[in-house]
N, C-alpha and C. Protein backbone atom coordinates (compact mmCIF):
# COMPACT_ATOMS: atom_id res chain seq x y z
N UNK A 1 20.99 6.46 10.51
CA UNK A 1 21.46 5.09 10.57
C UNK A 1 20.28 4.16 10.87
N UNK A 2 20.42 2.93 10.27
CA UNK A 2 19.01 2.09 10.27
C UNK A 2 19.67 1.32 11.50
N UNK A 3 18.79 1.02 12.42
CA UNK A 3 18.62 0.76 13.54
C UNK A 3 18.19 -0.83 13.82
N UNK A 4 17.36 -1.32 13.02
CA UNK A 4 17.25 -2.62 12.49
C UNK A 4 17.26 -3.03 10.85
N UNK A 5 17.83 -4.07 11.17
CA UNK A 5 18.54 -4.79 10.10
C UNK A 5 17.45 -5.47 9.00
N UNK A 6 18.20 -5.97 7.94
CA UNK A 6 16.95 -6.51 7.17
C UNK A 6 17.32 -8.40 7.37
N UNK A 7 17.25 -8.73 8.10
CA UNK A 7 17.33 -10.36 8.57
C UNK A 7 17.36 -11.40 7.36
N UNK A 8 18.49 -12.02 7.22
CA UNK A 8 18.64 -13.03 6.24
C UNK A 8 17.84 -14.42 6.82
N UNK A 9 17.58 -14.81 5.72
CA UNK A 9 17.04 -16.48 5.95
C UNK A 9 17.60 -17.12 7.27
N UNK A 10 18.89 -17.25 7.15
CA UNK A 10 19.07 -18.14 8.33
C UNK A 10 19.41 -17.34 9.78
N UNK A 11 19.08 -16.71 9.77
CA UNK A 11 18.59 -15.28 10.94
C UNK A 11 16.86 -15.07 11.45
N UNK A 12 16.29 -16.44 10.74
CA UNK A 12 15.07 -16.25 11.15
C UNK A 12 14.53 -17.44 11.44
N UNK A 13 13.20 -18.08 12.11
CA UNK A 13 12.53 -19.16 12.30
C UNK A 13 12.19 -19.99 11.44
N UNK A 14 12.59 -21.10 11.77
CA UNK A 14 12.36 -22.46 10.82
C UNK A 14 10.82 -22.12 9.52
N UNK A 15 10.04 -21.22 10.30
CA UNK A 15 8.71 -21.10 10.21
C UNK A 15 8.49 -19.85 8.91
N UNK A 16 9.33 -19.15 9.28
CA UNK A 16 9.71 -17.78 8.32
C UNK A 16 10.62 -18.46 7.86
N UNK A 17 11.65 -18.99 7.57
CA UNK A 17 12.32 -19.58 7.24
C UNK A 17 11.51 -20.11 5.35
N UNK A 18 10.82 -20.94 5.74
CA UNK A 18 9.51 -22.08 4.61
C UNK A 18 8.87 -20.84 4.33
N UNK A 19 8.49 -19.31 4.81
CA UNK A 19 7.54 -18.78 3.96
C UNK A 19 9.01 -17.02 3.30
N UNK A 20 9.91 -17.37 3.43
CA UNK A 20 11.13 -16.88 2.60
C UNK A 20 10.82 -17.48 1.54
N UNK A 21 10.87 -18.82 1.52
CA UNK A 21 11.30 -19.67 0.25
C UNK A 21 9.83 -19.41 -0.56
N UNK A 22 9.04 -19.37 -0.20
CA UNK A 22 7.78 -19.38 -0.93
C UNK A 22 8.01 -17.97 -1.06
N UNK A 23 8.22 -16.65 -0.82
CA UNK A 23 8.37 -15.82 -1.57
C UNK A 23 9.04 -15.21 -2.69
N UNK A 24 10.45 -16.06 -1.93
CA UNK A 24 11.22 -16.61 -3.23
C UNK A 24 10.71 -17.03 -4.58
N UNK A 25 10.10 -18.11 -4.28
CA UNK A 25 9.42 -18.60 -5.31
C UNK A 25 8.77 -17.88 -6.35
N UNK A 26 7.68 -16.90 -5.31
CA UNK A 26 6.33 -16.32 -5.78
C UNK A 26 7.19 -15.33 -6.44
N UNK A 27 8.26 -14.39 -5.88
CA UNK A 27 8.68 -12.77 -6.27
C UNK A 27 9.71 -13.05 -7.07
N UNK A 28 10.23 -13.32 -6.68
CA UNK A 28 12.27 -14.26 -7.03
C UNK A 28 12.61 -13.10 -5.96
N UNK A 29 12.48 -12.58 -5.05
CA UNK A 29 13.19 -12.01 -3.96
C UNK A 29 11.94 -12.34 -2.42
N UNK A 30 12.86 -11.77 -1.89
CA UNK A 30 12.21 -12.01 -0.35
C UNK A 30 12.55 -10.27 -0.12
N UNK A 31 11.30 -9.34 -0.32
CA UNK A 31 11.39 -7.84 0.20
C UNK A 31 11.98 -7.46 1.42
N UNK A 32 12.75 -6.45 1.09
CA UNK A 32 13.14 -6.35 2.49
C UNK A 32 12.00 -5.61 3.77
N UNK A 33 10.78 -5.21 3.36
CA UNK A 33 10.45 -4.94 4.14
C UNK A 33 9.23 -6.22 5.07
N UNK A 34 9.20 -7.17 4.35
CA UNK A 34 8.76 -8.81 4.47
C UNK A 34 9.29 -8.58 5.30
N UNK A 35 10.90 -8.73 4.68
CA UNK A 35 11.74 -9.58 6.00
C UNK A 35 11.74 -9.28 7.01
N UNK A 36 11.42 -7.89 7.24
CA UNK A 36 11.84 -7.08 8.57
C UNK A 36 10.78 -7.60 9.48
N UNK A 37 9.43 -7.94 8.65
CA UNK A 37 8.54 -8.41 9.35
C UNK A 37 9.13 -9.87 10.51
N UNK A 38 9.90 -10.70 9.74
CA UNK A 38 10.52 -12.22 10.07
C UNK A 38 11.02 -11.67 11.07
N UNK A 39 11.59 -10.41 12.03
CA UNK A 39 11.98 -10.65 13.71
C UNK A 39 11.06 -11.10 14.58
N UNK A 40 9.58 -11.19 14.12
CA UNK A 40 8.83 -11.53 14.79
C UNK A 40 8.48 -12.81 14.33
N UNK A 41 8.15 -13.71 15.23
CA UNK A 41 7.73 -15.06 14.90
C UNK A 41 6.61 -15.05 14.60
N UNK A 42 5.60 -14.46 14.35
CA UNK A 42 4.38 -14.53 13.85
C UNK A 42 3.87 -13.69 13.06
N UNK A 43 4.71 -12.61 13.29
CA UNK A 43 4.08 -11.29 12.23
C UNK A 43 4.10 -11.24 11.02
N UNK A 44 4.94 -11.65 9.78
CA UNK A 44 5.27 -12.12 8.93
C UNK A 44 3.80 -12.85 8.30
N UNK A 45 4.24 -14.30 8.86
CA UNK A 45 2.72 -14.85 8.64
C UNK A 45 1.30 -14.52 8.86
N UNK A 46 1.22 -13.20 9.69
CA UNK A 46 -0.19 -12.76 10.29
C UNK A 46 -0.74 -11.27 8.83
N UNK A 47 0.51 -10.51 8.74
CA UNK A 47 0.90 -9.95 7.53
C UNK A 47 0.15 -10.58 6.38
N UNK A 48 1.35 -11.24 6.09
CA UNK A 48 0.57 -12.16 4.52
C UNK A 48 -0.70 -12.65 4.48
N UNK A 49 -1.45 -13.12 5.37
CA UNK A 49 -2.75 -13.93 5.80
C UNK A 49 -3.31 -12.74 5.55
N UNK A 50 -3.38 -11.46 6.07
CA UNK A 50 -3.95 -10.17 6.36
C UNK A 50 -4.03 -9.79 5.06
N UNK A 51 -3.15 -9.28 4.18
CA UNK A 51 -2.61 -8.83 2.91
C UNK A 51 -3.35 -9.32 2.44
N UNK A 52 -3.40 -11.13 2.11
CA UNK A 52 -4.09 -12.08 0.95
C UNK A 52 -5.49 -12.32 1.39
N UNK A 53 -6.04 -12.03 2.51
CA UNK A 53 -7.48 -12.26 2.84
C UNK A 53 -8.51 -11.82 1.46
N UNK A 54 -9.45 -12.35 1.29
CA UNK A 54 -10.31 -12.25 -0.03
C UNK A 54 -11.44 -11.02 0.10
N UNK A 55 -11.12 -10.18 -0.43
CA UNK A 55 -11.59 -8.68 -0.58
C UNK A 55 -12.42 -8.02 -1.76
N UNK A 56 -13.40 -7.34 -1.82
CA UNK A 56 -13.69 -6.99 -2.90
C UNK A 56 -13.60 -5.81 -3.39
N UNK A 57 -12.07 -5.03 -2.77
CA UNK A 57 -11.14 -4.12 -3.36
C UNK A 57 -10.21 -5.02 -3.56
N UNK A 58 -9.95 -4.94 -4.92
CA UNK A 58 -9.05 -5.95 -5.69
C UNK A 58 -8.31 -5.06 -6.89
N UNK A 59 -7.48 -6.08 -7.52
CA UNK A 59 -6.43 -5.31 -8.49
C UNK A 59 -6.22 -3.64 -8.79
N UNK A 60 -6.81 -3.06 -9.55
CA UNK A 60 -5.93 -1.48 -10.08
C UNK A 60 -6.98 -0.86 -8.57
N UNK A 61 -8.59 -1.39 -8.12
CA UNK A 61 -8.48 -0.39 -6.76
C UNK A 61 -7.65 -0.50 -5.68
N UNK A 62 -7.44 -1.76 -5.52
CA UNK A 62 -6.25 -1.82 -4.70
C UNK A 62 -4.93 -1.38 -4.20
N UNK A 63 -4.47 -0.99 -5.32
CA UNK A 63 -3.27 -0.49 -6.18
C UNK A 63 -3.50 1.28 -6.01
N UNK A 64 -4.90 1.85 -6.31
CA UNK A 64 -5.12 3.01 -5.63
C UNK A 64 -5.23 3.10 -4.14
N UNK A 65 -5.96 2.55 -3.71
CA UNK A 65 -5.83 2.64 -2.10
C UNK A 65 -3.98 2.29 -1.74
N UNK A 66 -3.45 1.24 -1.59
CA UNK A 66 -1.84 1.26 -1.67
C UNK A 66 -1.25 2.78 -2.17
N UNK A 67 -1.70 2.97 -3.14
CA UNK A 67 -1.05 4.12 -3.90
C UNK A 67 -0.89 5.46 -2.98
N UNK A 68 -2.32 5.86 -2.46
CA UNK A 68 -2.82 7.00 -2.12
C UNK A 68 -2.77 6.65 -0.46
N UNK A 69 -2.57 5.69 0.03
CA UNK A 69 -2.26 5.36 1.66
C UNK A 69 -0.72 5.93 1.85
N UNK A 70 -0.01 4.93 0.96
CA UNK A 70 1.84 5.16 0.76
C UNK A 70 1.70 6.64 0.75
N UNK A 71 1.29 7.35 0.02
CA UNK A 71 1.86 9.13 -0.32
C UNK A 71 1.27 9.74 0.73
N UNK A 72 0.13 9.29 2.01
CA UNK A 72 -0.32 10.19 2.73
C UNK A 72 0.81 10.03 3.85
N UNK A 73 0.89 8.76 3.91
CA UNK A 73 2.02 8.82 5.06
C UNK A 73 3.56 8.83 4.62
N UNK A 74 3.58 9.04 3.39
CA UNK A 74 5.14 9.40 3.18
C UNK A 74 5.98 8.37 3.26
N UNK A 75 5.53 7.20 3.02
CA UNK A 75 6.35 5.75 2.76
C UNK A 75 7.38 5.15 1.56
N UNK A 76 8.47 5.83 1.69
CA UNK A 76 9.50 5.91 0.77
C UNK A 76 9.05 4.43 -0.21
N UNK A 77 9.07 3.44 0.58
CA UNK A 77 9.35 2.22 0.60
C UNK A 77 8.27 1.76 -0.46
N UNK A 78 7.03 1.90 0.19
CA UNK A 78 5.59 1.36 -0.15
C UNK A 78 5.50 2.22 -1.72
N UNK A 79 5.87 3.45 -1.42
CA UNK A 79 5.88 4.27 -2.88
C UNK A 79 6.61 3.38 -3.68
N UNK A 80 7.61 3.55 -3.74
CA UNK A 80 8.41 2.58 -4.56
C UNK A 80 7.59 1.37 -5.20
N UNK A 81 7.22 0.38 -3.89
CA UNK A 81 6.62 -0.85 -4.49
C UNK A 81 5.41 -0.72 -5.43
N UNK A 82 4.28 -0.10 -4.98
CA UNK A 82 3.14 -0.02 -5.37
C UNK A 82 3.36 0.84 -6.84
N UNK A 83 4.23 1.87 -6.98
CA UNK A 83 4.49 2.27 -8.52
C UNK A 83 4.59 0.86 -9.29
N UNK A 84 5.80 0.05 -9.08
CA UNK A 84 5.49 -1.01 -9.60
C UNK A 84 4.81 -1.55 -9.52
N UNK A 85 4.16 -2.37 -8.60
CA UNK A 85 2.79 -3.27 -8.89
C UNK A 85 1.93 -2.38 -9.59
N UNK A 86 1.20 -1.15 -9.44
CA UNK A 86 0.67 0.05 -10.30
C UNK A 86 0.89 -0.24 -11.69
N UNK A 87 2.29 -0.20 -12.24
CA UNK A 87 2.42 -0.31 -13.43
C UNK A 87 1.90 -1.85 -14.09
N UNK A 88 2.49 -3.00 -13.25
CA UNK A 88 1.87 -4.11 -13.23
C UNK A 88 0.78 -4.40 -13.45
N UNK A 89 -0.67 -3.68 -12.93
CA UNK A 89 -2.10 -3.84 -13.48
C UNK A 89 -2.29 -3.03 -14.03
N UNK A 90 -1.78 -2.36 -14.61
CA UNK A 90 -2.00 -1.72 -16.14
C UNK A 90 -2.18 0.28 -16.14
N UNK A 91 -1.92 0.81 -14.75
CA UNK A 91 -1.94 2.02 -14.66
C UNK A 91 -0.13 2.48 -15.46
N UNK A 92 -0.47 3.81 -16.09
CA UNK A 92 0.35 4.19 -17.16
C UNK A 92 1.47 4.82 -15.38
N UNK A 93 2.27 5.65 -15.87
CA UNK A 93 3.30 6.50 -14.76
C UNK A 93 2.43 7.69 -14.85
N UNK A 94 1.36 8.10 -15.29
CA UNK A 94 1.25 9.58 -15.07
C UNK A 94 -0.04 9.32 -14.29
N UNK A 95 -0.40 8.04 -14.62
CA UNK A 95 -1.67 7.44 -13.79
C UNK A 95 -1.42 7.21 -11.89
N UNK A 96 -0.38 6.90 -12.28
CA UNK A 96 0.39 6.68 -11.04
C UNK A 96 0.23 8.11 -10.11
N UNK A 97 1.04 8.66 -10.69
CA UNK A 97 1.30 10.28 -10.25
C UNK A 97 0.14 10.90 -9.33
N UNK A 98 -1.30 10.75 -10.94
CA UNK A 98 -2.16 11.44 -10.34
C UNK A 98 -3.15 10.66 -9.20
N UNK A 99 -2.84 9.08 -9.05
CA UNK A 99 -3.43 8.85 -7.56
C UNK A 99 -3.11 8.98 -6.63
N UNK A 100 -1.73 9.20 -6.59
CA UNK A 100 -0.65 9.36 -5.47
C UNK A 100 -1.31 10.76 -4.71
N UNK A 101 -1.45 11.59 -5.56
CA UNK A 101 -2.06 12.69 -5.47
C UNK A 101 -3.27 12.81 -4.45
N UNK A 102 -4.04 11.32 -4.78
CA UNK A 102 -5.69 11.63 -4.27
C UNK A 102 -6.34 11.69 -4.54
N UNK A 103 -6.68 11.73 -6.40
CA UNK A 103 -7.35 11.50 -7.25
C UNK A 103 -6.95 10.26 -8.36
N UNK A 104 -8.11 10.12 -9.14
CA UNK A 104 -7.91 9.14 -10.56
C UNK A 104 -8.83 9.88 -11.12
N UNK A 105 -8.78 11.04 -11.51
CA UNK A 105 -9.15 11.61 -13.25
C UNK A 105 -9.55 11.03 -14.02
N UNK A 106 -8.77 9.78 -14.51
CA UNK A 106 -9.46 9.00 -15.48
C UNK A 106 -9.61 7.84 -15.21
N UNK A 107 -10.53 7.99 -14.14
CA UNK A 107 -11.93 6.95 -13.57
C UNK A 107 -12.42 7.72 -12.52
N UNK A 108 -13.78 7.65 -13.23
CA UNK A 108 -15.16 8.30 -11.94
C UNK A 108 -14.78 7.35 -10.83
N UNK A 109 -14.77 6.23 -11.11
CA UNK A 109 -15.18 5.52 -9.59
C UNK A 109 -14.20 5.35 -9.04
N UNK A 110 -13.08 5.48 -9.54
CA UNK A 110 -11.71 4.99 -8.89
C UNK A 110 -10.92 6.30 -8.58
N UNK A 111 -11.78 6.72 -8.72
CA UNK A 111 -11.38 8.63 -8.17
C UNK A 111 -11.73 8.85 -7.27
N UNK A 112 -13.43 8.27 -6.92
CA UNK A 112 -14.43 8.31 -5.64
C UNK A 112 -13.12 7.91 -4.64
N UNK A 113 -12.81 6.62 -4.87
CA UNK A 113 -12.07 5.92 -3.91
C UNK A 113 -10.94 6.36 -3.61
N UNK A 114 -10.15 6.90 -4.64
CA UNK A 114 -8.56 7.84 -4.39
C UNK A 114 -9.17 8.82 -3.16
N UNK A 115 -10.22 10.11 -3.46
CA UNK A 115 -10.15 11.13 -2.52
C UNK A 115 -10.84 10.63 -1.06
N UNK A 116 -11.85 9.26 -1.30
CA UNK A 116 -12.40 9.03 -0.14
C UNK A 116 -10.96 8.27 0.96
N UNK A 117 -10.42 7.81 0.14
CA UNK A 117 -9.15 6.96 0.35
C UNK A 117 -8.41 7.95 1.18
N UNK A 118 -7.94 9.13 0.89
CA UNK A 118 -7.61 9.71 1.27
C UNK A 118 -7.61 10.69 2.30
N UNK A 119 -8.98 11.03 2.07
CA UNK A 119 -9.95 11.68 3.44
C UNK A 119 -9.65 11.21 4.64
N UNK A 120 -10.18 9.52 4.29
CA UNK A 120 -9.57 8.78 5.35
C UNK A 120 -8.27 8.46 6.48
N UNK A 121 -7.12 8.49 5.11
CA UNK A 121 -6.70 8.09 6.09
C UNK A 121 -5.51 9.64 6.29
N UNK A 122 -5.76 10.44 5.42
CA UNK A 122 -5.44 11.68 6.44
C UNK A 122 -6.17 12.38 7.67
N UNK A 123 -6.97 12.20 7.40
CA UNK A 123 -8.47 11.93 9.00
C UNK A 123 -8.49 10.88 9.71
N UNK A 124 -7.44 10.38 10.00
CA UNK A 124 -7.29 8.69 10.67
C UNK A 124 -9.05 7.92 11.14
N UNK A 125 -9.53 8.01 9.97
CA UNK A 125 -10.88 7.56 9.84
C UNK A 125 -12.09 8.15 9.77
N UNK A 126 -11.72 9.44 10.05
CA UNK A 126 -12.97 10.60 10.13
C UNK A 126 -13.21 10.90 8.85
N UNK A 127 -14.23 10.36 8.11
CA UNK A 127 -14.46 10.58 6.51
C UNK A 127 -15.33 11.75 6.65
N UNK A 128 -15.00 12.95 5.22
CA UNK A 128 -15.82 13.73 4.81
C UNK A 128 -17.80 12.89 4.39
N UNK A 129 -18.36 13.31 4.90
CA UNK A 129 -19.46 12.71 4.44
C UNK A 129 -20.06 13.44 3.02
N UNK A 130 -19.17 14.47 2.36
CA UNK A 130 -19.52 14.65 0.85
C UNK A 130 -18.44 13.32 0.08
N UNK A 131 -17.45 13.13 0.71
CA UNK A 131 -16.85 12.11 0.16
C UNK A 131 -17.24 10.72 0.31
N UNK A 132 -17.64 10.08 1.13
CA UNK A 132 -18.42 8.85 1.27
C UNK A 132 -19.76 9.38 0.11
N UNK A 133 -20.42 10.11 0.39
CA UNK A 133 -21.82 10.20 -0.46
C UNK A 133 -20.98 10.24 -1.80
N UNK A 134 -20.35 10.60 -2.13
CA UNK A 134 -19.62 10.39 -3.59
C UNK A 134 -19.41 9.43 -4.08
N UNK A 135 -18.31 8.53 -3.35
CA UNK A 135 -17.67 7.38 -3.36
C UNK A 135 -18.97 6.37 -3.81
N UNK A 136 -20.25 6.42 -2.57
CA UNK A 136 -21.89 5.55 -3.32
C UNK A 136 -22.02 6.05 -4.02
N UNK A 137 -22.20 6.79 -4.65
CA UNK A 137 -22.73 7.75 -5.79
C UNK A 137 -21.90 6.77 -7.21
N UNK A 138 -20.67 6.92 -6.95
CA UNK A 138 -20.21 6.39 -8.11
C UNK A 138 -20.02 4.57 -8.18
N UNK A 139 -20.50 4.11 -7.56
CA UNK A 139 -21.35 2.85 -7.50
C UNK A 139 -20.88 2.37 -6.74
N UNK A 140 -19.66 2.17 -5.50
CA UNK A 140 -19.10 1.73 -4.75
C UNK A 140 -20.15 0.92 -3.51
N UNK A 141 -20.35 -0.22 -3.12
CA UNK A 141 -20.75 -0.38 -1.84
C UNK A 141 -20.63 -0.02 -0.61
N UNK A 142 -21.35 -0.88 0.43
CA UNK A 142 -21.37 -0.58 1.73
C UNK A 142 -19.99 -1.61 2.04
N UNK A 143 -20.23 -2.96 1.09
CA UNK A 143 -19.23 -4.10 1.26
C UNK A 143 -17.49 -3.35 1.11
N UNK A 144 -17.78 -2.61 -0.35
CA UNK A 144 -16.24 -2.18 -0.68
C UNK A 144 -16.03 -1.33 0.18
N UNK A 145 -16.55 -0.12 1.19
CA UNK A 145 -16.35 0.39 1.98
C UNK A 145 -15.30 -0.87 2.98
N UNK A 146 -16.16 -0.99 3.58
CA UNK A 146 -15.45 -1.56 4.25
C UNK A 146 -14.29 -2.27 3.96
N UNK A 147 -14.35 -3.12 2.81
CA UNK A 147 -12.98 -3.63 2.13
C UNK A 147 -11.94 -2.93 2.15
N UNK A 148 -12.57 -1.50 1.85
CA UNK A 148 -11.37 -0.10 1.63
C UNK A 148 -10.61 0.28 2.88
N UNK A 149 -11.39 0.37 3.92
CA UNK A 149 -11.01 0.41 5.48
C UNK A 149 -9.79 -0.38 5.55
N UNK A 150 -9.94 -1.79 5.71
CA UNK A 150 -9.30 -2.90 5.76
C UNK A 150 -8.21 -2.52 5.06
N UNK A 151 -8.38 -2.20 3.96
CA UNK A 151 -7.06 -2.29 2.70
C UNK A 151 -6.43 -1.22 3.43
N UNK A 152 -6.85 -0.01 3.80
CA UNK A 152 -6.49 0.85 4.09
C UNK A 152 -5.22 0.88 5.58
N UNK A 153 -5.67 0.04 6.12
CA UNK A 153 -4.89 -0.62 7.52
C UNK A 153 -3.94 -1.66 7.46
N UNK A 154 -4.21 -2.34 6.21
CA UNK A 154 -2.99 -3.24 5.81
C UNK A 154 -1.81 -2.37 5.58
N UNK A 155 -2.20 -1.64 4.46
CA UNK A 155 -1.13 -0.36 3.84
C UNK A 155 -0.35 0.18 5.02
N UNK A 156 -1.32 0.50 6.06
CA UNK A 156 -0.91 1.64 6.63
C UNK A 156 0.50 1.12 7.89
N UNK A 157 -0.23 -0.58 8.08
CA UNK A 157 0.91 -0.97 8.69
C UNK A 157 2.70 -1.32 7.96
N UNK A 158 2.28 -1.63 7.00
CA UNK A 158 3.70 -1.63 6.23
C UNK A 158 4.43 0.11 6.29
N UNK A 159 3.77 0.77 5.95
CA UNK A 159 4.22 2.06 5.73
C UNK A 159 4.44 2.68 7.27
N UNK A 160 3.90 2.41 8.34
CA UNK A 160 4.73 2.81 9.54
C UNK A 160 5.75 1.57 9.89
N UNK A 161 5.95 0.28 9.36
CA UNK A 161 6.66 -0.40 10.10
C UNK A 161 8.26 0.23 9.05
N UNK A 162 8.14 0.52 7.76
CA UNK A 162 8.85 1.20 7.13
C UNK A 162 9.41 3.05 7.93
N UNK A 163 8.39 3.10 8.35
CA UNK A 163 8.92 4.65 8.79
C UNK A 163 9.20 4.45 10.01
N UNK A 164 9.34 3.31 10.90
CA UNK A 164 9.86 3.24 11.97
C UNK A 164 11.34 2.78 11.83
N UNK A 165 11.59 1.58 10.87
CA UNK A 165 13.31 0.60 10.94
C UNK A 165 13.48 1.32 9.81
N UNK A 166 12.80 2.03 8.64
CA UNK A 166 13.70 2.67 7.60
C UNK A 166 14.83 1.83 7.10
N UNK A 167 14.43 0.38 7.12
CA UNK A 167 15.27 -0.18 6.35
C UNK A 167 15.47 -0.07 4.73
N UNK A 168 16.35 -0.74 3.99
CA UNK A 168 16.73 -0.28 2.69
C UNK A 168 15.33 -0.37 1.81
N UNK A 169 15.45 0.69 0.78
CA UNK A 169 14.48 0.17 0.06
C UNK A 169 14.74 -0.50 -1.39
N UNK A 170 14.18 -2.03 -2.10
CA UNK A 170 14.99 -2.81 -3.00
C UNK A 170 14.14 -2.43 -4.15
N UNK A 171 13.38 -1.32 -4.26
CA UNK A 171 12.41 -1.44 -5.77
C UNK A 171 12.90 -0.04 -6.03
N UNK A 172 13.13 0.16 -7.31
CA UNK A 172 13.28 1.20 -7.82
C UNK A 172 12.40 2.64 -7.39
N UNK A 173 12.66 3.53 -6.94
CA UNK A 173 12.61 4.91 -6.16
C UNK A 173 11.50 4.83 -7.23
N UNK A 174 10.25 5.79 -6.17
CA UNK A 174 9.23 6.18 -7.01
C UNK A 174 9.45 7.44 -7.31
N UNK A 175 9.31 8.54 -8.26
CA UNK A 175 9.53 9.90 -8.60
C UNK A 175 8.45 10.71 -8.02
N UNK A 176 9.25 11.95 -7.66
CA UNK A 176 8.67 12.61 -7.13
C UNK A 176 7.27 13.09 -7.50
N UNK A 177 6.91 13.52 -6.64
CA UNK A 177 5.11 14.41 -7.47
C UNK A 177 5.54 15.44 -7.66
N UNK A 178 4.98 16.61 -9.34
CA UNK A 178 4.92 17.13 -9.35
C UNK A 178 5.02 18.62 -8.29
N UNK A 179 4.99 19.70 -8.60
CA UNK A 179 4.60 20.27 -7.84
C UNK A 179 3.00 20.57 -7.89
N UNK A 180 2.81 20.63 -9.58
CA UNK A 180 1.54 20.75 -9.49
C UNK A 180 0.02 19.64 -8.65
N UNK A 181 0.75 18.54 -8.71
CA UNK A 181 0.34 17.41 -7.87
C UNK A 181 0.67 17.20 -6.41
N UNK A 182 1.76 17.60 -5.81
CA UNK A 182 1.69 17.88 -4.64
C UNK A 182 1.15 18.98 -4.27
N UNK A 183 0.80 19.88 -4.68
CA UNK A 183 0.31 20.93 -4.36
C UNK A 183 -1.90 20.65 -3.97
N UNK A 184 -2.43 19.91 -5.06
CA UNK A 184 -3.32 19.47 -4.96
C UNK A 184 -3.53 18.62 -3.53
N UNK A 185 -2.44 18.05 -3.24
CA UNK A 185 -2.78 17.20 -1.98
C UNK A 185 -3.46 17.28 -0.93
């Protein structure tokens, strides 16, 4: 049983309230896992600010780090979303699959970043140092490092605030991994 609720508009601050409507706008929905953010009077907005900060892990790496954060910690929710946005910048469903995994096969560099991605944050930060030397190797910076970190902690808070209220999830179920792909994990 979900334990907290997913808070309607007028169940929340004048303040969350004005950034509902702008998601409205932006999504044509207000996520439910947004919303869950709106019990807090500031979190919501500290969230989005956090999320949209200007990064130079951007679009389909992004979308891998999201991808491969969601499947380490088992984020029903985040899986779901990020398949879609995934599909959105132009990764196919099998593309999907295999970052979820921990890899991108088809991209050197965006593969670096799936397994370093992963290292990470199944090592709650303790990186393999054959995987960092990889990750430079395949042209990545010192800058995107760090970007990746960051991205990596955005993700990671949605996906425990999801595995804590387990509220509903509104995006179409992501499919399972393989076995042959979970098995790689």
């Amino acid at each position: 049983m979900t334990m907290i609720n997913v808070p309607a508009r007028e169940d929340v601050s004048p303040a969350n309230q004005a950034i509902f409507d702008q998601l409205k706008g932006k999504l044509g929905i207000v996520p439910n896992l947004y919303a869950t953010l709106a019990h807090s009077e500031h979190a919501l907005a500290s969230y989005l600010a956090f999320q949209d900060a200007r990064s130079s892990i951007n679009g389909k790496a992004r979308e891998v780090v999201n991808l491969v954060v969601s499947q380490v910690n088992d984020c029903e929710y985040c899986l779901a979303a990020h398949t879609v946005i995934g599909g959105m910048v132009g990764f196919t469903p099998e593309q999907i699959l295999d970052i979820r995994s921990g890899r991108a096969s088809f991209d050197r560099r965006l593969d670096a970043l799936a397994r370093l991605t992963r290292n990470i944050a199944a090592n709650r930060g303790h990186a393999d140092e054959g995987l960092l030397a990889a990750f430079f190797d395949a042209g990545w910076t010192k800058e995107n490092l760090v970007d990746a970190i960051v991205a990596i902690g955005d993700k990671t808070v949605t996906n425990y605030l999801h595995g804590t209220t387990r509220v509903p999830v509104d995006f179409p179920a992501a499919p399972a991994l393989p076995d042959r792909l979970a098995a790689a994990e």
